[in-house]
PDB file of N, CA and C in Angstrom:
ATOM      1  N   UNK A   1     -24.659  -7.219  -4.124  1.00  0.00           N
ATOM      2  CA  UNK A   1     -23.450  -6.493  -4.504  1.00  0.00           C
ATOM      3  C   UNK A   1     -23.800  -5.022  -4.715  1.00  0.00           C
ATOM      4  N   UNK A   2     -23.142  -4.243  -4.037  1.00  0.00           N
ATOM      5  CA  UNK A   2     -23.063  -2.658  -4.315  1.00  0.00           C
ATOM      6  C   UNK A   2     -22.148  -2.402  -5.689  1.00  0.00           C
ATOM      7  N   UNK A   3     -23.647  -1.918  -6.637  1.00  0.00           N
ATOM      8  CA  UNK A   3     -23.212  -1.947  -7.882  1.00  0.00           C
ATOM      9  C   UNK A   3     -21.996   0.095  -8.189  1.00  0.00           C
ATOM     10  N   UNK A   4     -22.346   0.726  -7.057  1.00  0.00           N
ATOM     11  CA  UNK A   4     -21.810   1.820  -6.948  1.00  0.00           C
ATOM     12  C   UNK A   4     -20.613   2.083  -6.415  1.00  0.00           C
ATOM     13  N   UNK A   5     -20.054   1.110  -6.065  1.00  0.00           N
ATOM     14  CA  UNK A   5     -18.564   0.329  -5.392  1.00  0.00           C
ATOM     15  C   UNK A   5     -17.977   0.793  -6.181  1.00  0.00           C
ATOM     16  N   UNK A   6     -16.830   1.541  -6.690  1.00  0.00           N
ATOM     17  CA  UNK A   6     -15.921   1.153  -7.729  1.00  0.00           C
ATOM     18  C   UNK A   6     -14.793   0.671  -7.133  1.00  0.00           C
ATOM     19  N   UNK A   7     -14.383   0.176  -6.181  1.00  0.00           N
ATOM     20  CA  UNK A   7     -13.569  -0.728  -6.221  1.00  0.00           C
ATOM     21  C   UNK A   7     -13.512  -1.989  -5.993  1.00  0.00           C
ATOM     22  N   UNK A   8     -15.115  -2.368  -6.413  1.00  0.00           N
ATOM     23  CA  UNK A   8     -15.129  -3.626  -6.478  1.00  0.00           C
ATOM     24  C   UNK A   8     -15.061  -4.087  -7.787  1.00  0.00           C
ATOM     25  N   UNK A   9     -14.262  -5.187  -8.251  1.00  0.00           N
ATOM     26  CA  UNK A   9     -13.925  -6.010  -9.147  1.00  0.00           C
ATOM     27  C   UNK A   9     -14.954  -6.837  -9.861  1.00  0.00           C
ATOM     28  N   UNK A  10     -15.859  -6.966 -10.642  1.00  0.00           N
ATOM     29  CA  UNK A  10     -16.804  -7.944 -11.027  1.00  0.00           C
ATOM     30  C   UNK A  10     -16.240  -8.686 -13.097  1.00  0.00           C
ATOM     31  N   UNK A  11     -16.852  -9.499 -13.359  1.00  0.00           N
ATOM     32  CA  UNK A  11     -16.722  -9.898 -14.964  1.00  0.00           C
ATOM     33  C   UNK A  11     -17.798  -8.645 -15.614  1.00  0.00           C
ATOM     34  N   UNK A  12     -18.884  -8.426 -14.925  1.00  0.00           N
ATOM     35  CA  UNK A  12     -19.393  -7.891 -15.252  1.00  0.00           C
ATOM     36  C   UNK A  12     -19.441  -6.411 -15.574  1.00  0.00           C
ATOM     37  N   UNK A  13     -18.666  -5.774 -14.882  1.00  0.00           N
ATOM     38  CA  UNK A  13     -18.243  -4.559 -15.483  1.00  0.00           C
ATOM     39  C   UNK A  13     -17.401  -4.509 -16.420  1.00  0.00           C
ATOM     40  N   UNK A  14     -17.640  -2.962 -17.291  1.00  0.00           N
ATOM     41  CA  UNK A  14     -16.836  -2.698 -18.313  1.00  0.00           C
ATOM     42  C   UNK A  14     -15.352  -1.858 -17.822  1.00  0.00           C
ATOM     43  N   UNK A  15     -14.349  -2.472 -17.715  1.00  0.00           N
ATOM     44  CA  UNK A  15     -13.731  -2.246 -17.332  1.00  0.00           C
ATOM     45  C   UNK A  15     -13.035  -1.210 -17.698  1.00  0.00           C
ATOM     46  N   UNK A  16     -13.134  -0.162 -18.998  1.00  0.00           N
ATOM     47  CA  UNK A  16     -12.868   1.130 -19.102  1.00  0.00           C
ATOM     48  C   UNK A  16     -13.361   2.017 -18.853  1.00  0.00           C
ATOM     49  N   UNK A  17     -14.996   1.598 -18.558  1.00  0.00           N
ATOM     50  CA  UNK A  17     -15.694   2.658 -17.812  1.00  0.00           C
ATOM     51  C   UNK A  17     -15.077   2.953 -16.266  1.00  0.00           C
ATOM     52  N   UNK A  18     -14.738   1.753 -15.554  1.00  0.00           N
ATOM     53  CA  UNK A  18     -14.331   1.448 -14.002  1.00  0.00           C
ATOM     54  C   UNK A  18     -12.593   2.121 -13.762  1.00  0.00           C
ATOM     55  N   UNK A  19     -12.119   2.060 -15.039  1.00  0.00           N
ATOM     56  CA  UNK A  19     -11.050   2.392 -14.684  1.00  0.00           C
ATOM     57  C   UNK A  19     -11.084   4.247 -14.750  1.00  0.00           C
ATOM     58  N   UNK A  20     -11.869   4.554 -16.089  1.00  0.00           N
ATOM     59  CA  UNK A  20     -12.408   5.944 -16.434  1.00  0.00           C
ATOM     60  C   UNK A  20     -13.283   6.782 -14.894  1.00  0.00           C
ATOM     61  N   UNK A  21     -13.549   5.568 -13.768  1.00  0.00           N
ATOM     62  CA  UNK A  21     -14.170   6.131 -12.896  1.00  0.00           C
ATOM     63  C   UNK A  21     -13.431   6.611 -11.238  1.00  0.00           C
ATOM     64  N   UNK A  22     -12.566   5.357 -11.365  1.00  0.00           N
ATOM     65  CA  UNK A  22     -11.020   5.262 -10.008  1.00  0.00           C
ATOM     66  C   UNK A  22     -10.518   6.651 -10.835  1.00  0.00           C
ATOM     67  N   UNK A  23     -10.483   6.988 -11.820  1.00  0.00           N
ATOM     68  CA  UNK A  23      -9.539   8.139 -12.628  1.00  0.00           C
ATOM     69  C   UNK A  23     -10.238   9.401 -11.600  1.00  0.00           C
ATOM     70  N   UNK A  24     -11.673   9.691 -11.865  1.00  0.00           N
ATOM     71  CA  UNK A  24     -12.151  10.905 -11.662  1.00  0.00           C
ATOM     72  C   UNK A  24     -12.401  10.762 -10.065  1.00  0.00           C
ATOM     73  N   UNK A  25     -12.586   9.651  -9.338  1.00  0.00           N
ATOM     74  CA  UNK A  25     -12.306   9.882  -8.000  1.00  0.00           C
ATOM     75  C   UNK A  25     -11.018  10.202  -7.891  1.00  0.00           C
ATOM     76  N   UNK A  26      -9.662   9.714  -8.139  1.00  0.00           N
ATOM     77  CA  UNK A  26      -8.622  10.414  -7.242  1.00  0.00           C
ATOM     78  C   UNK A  26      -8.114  11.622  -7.709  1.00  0.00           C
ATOM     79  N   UNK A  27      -9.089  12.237  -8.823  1.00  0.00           N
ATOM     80  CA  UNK A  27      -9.012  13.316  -9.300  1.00  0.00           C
ATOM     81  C   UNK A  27      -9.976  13.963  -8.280  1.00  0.00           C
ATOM     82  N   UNK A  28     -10.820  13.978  -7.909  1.00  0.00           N
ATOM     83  CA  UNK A  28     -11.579  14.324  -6.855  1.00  0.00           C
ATOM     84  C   UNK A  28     -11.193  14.453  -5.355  1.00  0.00           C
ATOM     85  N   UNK A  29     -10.580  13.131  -4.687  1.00  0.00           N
ATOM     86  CA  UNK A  29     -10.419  13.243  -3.668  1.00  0.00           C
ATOM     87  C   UNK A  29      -8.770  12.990  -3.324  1.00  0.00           C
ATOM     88  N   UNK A  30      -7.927  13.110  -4.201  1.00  0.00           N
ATOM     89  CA  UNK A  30      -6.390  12.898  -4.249  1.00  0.00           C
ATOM     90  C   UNK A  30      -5.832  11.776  -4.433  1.00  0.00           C
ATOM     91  N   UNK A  31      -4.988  11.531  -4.218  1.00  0.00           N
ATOM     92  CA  UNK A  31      -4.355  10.377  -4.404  1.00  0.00           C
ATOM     93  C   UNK A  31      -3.898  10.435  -2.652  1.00  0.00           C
ATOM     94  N   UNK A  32      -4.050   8.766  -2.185  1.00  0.00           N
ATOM     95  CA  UNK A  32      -3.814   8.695  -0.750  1.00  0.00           C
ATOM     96  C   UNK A  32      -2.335   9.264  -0.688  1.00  0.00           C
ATOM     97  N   UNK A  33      -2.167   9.648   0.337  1.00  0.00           N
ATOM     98  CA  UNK A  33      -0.975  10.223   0.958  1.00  0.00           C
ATOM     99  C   UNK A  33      -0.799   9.983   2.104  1.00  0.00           C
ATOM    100  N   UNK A  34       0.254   9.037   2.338  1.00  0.00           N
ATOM    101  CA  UNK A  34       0.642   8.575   3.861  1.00  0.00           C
ATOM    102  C   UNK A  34       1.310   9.675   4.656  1.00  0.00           C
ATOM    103  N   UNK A  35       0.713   9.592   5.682  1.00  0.00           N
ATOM    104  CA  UNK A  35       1.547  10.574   6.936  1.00  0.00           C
ATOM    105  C   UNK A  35       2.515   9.673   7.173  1.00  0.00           C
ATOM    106  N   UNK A  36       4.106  10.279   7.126  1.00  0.00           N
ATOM    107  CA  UNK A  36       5.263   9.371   7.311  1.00  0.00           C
ATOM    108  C   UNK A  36       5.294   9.735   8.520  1.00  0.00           C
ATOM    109  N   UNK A  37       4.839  10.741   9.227  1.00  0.00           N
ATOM    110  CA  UNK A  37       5.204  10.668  10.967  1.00  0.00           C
ATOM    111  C   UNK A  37       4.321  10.123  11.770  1.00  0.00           C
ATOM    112  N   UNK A  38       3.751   9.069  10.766  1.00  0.00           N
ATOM    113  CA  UNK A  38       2.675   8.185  11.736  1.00  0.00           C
ATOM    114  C   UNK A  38       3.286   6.828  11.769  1.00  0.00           C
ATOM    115  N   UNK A  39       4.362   6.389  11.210  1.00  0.00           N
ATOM    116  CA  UNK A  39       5.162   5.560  11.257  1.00  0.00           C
ATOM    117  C   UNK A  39       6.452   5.330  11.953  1.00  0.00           C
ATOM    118  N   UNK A  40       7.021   4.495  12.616  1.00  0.00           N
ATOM    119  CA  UNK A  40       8.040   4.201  14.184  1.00  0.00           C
ATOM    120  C   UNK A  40       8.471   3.648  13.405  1.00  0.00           C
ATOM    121  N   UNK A  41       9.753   4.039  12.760  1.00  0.00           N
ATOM    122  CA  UNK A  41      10.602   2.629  12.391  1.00  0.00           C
ATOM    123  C   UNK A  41      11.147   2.383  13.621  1.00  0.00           C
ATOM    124  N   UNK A  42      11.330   2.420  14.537  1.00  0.00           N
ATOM    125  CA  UNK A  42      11.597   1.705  15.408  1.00  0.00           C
ATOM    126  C   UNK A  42      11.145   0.542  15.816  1.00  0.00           C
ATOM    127  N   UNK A  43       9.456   0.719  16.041  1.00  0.00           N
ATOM    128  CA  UNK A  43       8.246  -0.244  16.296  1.00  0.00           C
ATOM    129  C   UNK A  43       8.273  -0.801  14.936  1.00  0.00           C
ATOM    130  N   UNK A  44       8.484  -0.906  14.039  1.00  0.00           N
ATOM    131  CA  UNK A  44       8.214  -1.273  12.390  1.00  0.00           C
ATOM    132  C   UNK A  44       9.449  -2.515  12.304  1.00  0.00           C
ATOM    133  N   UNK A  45      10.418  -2.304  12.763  1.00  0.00           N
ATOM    134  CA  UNK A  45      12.130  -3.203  12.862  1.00  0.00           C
ATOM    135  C   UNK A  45      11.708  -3.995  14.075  1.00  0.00           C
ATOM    136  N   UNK A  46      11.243  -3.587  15.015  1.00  0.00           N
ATOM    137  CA  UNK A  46      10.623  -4.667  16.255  1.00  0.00           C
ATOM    138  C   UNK A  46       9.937  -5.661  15.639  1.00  0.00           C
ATOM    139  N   UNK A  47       8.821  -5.465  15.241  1.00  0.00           N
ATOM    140  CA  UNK A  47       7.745  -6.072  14.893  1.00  0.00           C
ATOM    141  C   UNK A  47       8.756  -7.294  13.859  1.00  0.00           C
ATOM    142  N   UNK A  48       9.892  -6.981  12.606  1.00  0.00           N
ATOM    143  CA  UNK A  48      10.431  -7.800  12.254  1.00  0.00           C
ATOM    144  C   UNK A  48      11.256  -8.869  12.794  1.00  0.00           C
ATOM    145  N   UNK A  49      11.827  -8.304  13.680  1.00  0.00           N
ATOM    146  CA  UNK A  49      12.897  -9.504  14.868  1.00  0.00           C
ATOM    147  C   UNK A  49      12.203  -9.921  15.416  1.00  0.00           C
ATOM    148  N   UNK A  50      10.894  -9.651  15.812  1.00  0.00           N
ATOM    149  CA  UNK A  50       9.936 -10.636  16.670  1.00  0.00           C
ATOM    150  C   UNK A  50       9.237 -11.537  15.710  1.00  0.00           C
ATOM    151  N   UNK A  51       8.814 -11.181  14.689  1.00  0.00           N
ATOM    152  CA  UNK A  51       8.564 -12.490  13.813  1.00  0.00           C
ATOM    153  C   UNK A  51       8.989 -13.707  13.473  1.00  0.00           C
ATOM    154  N   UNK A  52       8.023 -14.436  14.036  1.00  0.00           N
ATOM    155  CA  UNK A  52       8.493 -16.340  13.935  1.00  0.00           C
ATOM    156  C   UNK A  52       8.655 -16.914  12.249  1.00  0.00           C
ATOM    157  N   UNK A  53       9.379 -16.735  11.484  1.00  0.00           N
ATOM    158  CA  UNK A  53       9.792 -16.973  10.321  1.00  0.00           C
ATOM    159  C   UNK A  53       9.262 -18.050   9.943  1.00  0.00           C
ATOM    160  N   UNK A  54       9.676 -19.283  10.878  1.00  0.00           N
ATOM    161  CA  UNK A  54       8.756 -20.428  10.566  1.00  0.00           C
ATOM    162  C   UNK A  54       7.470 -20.938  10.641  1.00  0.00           C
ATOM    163  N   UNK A  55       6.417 -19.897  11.002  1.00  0.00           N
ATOM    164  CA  UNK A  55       5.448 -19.615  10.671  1.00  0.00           C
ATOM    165  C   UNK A  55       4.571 -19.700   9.331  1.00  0.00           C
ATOM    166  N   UNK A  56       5.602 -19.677   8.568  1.00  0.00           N
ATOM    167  CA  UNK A  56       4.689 -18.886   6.944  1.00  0.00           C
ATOM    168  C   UNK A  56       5.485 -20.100   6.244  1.00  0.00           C
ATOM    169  N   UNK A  57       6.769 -21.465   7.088  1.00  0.00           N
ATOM    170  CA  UNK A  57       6.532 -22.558   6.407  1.00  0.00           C
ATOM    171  C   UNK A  57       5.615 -23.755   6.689  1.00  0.00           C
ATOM    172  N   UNK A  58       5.188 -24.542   5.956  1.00  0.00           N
ATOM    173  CA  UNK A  58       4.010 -25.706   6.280  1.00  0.00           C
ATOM    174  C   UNK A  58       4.588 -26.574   5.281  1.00  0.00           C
ATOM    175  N   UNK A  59       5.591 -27.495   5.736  1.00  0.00           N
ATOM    176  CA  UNK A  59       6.083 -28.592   4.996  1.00  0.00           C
ATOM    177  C   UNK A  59       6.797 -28.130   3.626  1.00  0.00           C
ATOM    178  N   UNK A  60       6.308 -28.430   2.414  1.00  0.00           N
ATOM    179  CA  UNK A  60       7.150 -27.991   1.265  1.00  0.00           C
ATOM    180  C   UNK A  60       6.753 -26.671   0.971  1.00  0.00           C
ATOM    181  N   UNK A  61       5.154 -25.549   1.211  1.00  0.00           N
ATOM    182  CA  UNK A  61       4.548 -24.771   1.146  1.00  0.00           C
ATOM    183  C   UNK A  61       5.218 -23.554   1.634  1.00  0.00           C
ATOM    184  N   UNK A  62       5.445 -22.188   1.211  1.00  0.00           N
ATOM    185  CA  UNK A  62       6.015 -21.583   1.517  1.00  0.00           C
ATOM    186  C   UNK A  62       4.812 -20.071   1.581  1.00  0.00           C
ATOM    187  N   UNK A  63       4.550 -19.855   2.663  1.00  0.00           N
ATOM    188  CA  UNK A  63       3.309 -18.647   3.085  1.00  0.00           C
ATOM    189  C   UNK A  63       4.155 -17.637   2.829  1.00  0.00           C
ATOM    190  N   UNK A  64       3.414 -16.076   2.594  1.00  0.00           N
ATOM    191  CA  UNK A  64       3.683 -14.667   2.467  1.00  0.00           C
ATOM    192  C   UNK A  64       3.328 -14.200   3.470  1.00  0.00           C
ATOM    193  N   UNK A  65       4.340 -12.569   4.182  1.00  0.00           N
ATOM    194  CA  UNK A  65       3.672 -12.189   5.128  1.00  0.00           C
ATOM    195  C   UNK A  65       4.035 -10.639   4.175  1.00  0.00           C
ATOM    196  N   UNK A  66       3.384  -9.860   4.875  1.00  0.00           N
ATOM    197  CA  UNK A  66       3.597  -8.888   4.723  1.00  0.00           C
ATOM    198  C   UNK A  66       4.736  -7.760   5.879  1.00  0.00           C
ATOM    199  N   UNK A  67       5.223  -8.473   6.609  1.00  0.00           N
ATOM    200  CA  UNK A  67       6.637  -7.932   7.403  1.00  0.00           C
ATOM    201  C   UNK A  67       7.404  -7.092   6.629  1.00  0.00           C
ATOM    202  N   UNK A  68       7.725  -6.067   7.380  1.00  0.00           N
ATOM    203  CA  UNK A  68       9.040  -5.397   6.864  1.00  0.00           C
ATOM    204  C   UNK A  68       8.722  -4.051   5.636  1.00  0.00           C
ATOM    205  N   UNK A  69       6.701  -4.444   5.348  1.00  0.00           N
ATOM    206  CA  UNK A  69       6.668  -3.294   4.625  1.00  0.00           C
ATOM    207  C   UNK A  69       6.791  -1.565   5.077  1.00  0.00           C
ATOM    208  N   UNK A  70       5.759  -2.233   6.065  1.00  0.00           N
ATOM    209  CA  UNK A  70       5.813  -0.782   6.876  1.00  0.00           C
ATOM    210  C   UNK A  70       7.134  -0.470   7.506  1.00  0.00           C
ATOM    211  N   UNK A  71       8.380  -1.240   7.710  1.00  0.00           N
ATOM    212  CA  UNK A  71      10.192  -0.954   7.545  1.00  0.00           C
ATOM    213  C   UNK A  71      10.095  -0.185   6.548  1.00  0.00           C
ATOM    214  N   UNK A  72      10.131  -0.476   5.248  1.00  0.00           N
ATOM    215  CA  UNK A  72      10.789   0.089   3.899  1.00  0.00           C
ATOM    216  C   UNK A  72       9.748   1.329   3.874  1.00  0.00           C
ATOM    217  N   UNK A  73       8.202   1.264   4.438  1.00  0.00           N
ATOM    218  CA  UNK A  73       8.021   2.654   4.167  1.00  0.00           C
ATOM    219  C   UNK A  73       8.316   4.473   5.241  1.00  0.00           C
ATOM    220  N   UNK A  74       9.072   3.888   6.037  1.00  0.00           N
ATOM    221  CA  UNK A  74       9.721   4.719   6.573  1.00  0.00           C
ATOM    222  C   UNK A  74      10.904   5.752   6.090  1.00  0.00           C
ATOM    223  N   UNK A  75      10.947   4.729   4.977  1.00  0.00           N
ATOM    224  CA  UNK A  75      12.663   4.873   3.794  1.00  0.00           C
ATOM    225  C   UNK A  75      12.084   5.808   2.771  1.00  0.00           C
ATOM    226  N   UNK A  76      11.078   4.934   2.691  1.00  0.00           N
ATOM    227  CA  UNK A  76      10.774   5.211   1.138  1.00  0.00           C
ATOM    228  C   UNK A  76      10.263   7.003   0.088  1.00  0.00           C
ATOM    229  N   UNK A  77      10.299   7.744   1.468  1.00  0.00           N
ATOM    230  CA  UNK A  77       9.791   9.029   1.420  1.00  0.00           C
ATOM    231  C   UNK A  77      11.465   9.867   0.921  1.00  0.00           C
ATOM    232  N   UNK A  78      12.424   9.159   0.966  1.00  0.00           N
ATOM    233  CA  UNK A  78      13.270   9.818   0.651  1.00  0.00           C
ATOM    234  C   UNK A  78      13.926  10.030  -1.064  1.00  0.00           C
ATOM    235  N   UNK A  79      13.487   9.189  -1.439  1.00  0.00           N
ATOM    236  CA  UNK A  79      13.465   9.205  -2.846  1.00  0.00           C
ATOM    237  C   UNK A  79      12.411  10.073  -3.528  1.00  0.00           C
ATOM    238  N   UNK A  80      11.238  10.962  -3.186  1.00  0.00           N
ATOM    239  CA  UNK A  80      10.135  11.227  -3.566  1.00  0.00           C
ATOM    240  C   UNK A  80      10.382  12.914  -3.628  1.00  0.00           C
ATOM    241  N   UNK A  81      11.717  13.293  -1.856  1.00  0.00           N
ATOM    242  CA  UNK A  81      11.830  14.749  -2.282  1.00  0.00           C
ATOM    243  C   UNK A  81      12.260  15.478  -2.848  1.00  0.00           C
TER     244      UNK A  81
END
């Protein structure tokens, strides 16, 4: 295990030091920032109508996909300006 990871999760860390440390990296290197013109909602709404829905069921079991996020983040830049 790469003990210099901080975003790896262990019992073994102190977890206010780890959180005291994610702090001074995105103080360092920003906070991510998505390029919204790297995103097609066009291709993003495709990708949803082509999805086989019944896919993610398996009898009574009900699977997660992640569909439709990259939809809403096309949107989502409009609330932010």
């Amino acid at each position: 295990m790469n003990e210099e990871n901080i975003f790896i999760v262990s019992k073994e860390k102190d977890i206010n030091l780890e959180v005291s440390k994610l702090f001074v990296y995105y103080r360092d290197s920003g906070f991510p920032n998505y390029d919204l013109n790297s995103y097609n909602s066009d291709k993003e709404l495709d990708k949803i109508i082509k999805f086989n829905e019944k896919s993610i069921v398996d009898g009574k079991d009900l699977g997660q996909t992640m569909h439709g996020l990259g939809f809403l983040w096309t949107f989502s830049h409009i609330g932010l300006i």
